[in-house]
N, C-alpha and C. Protein backbone atom coordinates (compact mmCIF):
# COMPACT_ATOMS: atom_id res chain seq x y z
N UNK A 1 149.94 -105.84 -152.98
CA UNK A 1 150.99 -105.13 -152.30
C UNK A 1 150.45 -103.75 -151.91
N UNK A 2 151.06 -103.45 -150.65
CA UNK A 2 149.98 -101.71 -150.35
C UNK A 2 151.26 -100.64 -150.24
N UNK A 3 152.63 -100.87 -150.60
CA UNK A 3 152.90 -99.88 -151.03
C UNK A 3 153.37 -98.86 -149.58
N UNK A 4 154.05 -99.45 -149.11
CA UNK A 4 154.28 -98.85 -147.98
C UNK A 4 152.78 -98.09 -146.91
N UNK A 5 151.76 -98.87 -147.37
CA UNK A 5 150.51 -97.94 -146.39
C UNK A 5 150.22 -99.02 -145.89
N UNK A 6 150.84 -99.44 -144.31
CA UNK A 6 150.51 -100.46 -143.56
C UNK A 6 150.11 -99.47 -142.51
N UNK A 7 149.21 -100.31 -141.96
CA UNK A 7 148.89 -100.04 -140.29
C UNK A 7 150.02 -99.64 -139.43
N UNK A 8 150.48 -98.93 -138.70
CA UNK A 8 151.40 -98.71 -138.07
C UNK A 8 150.37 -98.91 -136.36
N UNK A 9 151.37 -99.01 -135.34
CA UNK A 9 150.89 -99.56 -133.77
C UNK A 9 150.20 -98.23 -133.80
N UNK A 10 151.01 -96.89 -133.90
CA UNK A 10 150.70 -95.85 -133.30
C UNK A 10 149.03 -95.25 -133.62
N UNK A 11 149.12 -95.89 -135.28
CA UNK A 11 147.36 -95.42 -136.06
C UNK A 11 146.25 -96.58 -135.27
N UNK A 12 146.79 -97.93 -134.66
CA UNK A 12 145.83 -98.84 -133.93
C UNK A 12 145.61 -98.13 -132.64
N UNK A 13 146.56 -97.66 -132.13
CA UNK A 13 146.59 -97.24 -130.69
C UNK A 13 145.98 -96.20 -130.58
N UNK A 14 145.47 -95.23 -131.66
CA UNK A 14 145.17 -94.41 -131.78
C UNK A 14 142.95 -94.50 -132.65
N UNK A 15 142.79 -95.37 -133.39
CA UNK A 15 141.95 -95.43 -133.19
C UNK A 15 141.16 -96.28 -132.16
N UNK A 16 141.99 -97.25 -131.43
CA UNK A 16 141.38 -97.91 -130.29
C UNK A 16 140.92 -96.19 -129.06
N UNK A 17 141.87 -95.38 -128.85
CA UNK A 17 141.45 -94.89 -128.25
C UNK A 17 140.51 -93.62 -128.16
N UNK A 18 139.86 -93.56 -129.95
CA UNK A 18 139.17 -92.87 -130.06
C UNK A 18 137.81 -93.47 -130.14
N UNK A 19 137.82 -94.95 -130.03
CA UNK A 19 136.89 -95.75 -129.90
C UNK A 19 136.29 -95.83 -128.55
N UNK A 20 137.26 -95.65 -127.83
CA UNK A 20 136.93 -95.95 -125.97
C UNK A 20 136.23 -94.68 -126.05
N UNK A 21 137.31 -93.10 -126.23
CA UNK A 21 135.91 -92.33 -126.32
C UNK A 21 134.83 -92.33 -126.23
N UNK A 22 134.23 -92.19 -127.60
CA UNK A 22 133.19 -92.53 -127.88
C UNK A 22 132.10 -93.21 -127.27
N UNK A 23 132.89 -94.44 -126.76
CA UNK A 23 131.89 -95.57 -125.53
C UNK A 23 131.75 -94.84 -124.41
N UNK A 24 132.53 -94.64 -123.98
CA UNK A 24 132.54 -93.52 -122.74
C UNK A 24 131.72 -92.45 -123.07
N UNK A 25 131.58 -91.47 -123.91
CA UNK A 25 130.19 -90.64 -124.27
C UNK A 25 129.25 -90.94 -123.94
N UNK A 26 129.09 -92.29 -125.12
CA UNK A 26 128.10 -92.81 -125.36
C UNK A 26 127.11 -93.19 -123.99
N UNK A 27 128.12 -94.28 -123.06
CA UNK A 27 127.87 -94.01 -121.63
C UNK A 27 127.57 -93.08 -121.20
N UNK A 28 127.65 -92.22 -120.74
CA UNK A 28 128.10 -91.00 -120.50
C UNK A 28 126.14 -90.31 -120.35
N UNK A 29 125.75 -90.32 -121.82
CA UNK A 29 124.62 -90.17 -122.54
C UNK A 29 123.84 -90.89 -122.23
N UNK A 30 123.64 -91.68 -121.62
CA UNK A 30 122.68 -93.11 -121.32
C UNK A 30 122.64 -92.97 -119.81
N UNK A 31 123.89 -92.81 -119.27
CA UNK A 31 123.49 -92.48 -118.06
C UNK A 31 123.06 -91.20 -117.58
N UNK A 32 123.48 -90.31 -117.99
CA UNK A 32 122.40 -88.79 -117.96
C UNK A 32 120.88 -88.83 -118.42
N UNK A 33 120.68 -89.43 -119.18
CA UNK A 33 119.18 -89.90 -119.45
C UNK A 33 118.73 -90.43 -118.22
N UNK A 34 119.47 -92.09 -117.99
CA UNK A 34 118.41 -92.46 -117.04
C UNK A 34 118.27 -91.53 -116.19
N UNK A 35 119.46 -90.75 -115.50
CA UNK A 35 119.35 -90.76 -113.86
C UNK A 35 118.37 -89.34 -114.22
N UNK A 36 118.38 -88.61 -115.06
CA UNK A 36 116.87 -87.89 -115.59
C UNK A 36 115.74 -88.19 -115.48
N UNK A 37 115.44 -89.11 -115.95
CA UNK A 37 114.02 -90.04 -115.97
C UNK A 37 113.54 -90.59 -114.80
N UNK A 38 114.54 -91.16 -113.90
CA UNK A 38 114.09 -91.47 -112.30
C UNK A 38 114.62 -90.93 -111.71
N UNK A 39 114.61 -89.33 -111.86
CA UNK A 39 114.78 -88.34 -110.73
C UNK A 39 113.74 -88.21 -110.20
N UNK A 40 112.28 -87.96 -110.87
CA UNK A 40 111.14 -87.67 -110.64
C UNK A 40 110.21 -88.66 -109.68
N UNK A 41 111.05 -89.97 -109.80
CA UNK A 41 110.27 -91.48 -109.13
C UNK A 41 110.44 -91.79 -107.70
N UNK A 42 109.85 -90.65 -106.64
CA UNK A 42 110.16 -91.02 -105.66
C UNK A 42 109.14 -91.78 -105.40
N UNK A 43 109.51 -92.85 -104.29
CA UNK A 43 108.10 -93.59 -103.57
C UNK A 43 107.01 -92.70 -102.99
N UNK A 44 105.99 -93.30 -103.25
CA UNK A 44 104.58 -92.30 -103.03
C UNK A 44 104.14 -93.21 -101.99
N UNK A 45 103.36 -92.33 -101.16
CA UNK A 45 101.98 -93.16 -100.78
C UNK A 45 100.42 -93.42 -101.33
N UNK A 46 99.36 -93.91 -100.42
CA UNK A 46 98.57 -94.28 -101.42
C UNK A 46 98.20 -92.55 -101.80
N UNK A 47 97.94 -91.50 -101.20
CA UNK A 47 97.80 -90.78 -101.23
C UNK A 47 98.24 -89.95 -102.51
N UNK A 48 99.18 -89.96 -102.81
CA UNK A 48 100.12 -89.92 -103.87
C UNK A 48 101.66 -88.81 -103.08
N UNK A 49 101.60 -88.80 -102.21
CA UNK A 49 102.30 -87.80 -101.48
C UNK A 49 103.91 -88.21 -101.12
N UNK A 50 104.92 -87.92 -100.86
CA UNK A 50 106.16 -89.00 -100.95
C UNK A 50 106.04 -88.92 -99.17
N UNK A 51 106.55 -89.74 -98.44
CA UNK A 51 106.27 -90.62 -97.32
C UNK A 51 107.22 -89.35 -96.06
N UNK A 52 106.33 -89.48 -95.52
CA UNK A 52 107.16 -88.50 -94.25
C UNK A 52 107.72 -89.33 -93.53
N UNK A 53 108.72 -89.23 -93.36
CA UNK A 53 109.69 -90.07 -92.64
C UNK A 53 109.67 -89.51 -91.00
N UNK A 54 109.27 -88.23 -90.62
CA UNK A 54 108.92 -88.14 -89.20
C UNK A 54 107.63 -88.79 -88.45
N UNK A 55 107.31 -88.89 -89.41
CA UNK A 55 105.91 -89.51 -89.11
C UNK A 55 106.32 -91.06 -89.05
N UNK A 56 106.88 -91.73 -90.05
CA UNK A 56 107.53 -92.93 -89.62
C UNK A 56 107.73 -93.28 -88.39
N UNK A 57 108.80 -92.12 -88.44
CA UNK A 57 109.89 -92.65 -86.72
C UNK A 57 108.66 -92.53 -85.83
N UNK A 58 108.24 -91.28 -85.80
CA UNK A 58 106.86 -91.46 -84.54
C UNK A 58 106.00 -92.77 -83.97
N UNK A 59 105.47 -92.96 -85.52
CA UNK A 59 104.79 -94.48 -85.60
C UNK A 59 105.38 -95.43 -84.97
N UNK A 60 106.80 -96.25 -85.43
CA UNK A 60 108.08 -96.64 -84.82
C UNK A 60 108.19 -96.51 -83.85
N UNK A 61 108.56 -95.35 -82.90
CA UNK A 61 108.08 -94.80 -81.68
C UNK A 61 107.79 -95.21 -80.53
N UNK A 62 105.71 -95.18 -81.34
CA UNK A 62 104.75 -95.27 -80.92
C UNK A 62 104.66 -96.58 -80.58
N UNK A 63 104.93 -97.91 -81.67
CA UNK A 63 104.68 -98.76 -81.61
C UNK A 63 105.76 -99.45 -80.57
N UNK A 64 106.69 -99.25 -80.34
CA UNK A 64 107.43 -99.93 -79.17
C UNK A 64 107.43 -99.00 -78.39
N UNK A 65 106.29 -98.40 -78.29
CA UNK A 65 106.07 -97.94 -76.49
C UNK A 65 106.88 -96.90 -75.60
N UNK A 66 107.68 -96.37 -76.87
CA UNK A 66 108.66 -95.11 -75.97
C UNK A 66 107.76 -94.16 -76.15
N UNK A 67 106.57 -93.67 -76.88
CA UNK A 67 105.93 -92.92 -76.14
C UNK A 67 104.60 -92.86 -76.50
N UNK A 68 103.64 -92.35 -75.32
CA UNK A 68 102.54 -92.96 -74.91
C UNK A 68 101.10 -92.36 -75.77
N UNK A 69 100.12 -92.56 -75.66
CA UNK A 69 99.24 -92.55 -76.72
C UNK A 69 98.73 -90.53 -76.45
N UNK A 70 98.83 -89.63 -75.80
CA UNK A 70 98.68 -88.73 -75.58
C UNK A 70 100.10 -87.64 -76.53
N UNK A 71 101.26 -88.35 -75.98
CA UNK A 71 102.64 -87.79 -76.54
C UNK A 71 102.03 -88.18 -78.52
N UNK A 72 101.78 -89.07 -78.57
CA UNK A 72 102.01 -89.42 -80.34
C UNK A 72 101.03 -88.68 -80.68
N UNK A 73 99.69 -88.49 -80.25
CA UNK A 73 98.81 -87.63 -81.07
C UNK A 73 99.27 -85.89 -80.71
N UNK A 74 100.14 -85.70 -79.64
CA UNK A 74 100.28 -84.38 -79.97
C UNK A 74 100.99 -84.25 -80.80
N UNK A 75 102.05 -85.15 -80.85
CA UNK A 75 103.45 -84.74 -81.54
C UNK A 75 103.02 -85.42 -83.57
N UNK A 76 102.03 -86.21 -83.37
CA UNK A 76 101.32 -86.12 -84.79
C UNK A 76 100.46 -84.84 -85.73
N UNK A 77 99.83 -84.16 -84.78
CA UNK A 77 99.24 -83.03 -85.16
C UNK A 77 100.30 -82.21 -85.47
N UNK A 78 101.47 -81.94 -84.62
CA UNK A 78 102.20 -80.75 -84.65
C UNK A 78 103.03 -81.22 -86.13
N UNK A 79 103.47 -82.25 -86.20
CA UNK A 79 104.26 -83.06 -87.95
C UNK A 79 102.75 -82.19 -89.17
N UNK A 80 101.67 -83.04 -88.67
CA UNK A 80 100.70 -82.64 -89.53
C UNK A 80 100.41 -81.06 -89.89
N UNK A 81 100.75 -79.97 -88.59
CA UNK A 81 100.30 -78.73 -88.79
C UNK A 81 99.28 -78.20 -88.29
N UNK A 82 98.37 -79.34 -87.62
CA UNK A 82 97.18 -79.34 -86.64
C UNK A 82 96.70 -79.04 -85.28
N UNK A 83 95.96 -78.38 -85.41
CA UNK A 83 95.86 -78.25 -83.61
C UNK A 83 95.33 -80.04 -82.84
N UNK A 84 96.32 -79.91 -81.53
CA UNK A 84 95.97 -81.81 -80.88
C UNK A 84 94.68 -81.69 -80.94
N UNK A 85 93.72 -82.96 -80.60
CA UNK A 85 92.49 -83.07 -80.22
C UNK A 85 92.45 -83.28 -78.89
């Protein structure tokens, strides 16, 4: 016999929702880690350098012919920082 010390809804309802807490932290904590850890992981090239995307589109560009082999090497040097050849 327990003597009048039963579980009442309000003490279940009440540690269920200190339980969700917790998970939710816990979450919480796991996902601040990862998105920490592959902040740093951008795609590289072989180079090790992360990928210029103007240089992409140029290439892109280049390769379907909107513009012509004089236009891409200037407008490559100038991405690069280079004087054209």
């Amino acid at each position: 016999m327990m003597w009048g010390y039963s579980w009442t809804w309000g003490a279940m309802l009440l540690m269920g929702g200190w339980m969700l807490l917790w998970l939710l932290a816990l979450g919480g904590v796991i996902w601040a880690l990862a998105r920490l850890l592959t902040r740093g992981s951008q795609p590289t090239t072989p180079g090790g350098q992360a990928p210029d995307r103007a240089l992409d589109l140029l290439r892109e560009r280049y390769a379907r012919g909107e513009v012509d082999a004089e236009t891409y090497e200037s407008m490559r040097a100038r991405l690069h920082g280079t004087p054209p050849q």
